[in-house]
Protein backbone atom coordinates (compact mmCIF):
# COMPACT_ATOMS: atom_id res chain seq x y z
CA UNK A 1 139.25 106.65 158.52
CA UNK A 2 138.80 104.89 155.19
CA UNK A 3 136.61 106.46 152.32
CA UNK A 4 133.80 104.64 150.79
CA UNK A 5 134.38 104.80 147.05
CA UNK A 6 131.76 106.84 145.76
CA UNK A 7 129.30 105.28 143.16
CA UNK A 8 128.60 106.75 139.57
CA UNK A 9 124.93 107.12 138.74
CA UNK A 10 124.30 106.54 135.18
CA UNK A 11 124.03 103.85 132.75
CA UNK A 12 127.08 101.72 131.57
CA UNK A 13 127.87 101.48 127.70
CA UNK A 14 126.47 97.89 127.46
CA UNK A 15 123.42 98.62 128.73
CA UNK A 16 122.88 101.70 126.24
CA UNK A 17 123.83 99.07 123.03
CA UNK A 18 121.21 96.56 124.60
CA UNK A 19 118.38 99.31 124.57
CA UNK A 20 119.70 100.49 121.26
CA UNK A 21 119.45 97.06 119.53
CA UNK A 22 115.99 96.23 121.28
CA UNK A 23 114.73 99.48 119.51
CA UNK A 24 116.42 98.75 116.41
CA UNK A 25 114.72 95.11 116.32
CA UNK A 26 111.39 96.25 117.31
CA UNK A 27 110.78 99.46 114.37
CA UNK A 28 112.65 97.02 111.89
CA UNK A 29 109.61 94.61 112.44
CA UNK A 30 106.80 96.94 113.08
CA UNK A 31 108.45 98.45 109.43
CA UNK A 32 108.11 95.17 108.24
CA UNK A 33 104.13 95.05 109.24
CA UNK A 34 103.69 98.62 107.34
CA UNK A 35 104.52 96.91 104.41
CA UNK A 36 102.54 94.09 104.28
CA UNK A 37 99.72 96.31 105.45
CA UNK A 38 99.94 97.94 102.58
CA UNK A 39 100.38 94.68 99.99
CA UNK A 40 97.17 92.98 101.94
CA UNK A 41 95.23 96.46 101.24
CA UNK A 42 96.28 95.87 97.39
CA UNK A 43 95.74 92.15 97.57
CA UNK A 44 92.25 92.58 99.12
CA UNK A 45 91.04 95.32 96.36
CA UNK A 46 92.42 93.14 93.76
CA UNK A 47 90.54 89.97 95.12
CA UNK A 48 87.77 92.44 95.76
CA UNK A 49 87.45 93.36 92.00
CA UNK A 50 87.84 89.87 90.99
CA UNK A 51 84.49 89.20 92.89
CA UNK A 52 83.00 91.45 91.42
CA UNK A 53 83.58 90.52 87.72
CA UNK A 54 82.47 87.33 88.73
CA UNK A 55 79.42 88.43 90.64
CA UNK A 56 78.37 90.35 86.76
CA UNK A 57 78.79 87.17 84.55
CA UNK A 58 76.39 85.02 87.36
CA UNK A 59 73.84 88.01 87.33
CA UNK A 60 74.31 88.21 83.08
CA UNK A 61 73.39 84.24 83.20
CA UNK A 62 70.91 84.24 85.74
CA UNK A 63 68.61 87.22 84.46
CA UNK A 64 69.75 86.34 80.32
CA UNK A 65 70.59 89.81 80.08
CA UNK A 66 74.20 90.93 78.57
CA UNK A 67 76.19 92.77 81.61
CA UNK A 68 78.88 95.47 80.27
CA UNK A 69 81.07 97.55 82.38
CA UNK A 70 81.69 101.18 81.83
CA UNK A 71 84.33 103.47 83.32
CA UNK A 72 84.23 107.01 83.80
CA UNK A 73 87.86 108.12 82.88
CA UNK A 74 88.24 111.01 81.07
CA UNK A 75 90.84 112.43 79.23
CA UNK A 76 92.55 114.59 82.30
CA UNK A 77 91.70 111.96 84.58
CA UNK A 78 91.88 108.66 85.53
CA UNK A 79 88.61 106.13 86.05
CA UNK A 80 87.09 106.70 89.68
CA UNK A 81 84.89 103.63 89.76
CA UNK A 82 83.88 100.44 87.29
CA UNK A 83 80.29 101.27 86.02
CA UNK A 84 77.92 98.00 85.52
CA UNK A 85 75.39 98.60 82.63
CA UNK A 86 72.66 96.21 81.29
CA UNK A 87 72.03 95.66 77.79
CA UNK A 88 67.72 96.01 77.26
CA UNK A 89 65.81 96.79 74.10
CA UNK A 90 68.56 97.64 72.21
CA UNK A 91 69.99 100.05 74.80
CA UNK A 92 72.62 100.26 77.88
CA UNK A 93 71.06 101.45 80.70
CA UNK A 94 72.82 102.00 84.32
CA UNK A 95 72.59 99.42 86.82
CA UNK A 96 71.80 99.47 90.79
CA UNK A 97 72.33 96.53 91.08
CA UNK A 98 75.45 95.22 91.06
CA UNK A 99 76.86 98.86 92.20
CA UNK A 100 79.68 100.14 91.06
CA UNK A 101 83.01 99.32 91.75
CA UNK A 102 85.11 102.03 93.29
CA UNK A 103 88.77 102.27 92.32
CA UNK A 104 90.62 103.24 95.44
CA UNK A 105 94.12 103.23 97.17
CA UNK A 106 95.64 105.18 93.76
CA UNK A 107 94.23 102.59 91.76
CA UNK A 108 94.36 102.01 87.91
CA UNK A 109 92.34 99.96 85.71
CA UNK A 110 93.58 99.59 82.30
CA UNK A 111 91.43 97.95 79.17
CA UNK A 112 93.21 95.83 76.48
CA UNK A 113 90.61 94.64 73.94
CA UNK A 114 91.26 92.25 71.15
CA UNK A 115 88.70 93.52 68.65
CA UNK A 116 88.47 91.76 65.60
CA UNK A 117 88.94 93.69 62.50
CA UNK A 118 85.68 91.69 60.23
CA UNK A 119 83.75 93.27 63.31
CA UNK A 120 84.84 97.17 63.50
CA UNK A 121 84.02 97.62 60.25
CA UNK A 122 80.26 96.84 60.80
CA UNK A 123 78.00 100.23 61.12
CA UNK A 124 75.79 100.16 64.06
CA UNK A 125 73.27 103.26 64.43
CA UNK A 126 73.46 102.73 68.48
CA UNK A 127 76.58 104.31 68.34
CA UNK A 128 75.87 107.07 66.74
CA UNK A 129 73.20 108.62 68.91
CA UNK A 130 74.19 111.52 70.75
CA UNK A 131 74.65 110.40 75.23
CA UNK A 132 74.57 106.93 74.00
CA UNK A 133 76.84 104.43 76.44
CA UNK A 134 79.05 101.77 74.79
CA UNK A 135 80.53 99.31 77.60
CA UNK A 136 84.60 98.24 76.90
CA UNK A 137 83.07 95.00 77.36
CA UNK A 138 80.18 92.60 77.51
CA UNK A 139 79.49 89.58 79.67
CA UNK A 140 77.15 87.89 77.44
CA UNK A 141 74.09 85.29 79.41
CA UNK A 142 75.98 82.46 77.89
CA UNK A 143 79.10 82.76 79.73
CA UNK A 144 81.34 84.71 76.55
CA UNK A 145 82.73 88.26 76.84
CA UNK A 146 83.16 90.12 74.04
CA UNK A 147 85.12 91.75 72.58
CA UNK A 148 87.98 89.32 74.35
CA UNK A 149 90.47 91.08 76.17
CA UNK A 150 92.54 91.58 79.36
CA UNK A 151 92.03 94.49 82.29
CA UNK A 152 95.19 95.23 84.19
CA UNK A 153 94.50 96.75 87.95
CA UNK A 154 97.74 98.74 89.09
CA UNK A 155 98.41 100.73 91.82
CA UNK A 156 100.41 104.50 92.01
CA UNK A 157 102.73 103.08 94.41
CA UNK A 158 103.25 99.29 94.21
CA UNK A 159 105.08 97.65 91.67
CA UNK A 160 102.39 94.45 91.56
CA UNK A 161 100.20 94.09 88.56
CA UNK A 162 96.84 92.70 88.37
CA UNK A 163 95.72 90.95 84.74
CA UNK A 164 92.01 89.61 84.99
CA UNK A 165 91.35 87.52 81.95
CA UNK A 166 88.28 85.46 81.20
CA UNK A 167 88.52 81.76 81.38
CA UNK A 168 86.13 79.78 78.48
CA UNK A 169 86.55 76.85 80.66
CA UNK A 170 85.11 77.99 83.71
CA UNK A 171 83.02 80.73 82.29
CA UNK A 172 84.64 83.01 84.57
CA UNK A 173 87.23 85.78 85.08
CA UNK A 174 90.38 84.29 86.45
CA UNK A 175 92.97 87.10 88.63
CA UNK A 176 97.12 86.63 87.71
CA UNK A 177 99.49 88.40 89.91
CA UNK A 178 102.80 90.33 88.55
CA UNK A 179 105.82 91.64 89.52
CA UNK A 180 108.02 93.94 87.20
């Protein structure tokens, strides 16, 4: 009588590196896809906003009206959305039309404004009435903003930077992406 050798169930150590190295692979990449998930959301608001800057100048030129752009950023908090306001008998007034531009995904929009000294010293009884709105800046019918300056968009947890700056040539707001 001669014994069959009796076979082990289970699996064999090569196998178990195979499946462990397939799984590695596969959440290494789908990692990878999170990520730039996450830069195309930032990308696409940043593109987004840069549309819409654009889409105020054309509507300043077409209607000869000056466009400004108000945000709603208090002290405690940051702005929630980019307000467009329309310059008419010597008044802002809040627009419908283009609507506002929401800030989201821990967004940040940040003003720099060159002002010129000659012009800050100039009294204006506008701004002095009480509710009165004052835009950071204007997009003028004739394809100027003023007071010249630079808006940053930044995001809570990316380290890209957005700079829109406004472009005499074109007579448009150009987009410039940063790293740190």
């Amino acid at each position: 009588m001669s014994r069959s050798p009796r076979r082990q169930t289970g699996f064999t150590l090569i196998e178990i590196s195979v499946v462990v190295v397939i799984l590695a692979t596969v959440s290494a990449m789908s990692l990878f896809a999170i990520n730039q998930a996450f830069d195309r959301r930032y990308q696409s608001q940043a593109e987004n906003l840069l549309v819409w800057l654009n889409q105020l100048s054309e509507q300043a030129a077409l209607e000869g009206v000056a466009y400004g752009i108000l945000d709603n950023a208090s002290e405690k908090k940051p702005a929630a959305a980019l307000q467009p306001v329309a310059y008419f008998r010597q008044h802002w007034f809040v627009t419908s039309y283009p609507e506002p531009f929401p800030l989201e995904n821990e967004a940040r929009a940040e003003w720099t404004v060159y002002r010129n000294s000659s012009l800050d010293e100039i009294d204006d009884p506008l701004l002095e009435e009480e509710n009165a709105l004052m835009p950071l800046v204007a997009m003028l019918p004739d394809g100027y903003m003023e007071p010249a300056g630079e808006l940053r968009l930044t995001f809570a947890s990316s380290p890209l930077t957005y700079s829109y700056k406004w472009d005499e040539q074109t007579a448009s707001m150009i987009m410039l992406k940063s790293a740190p």
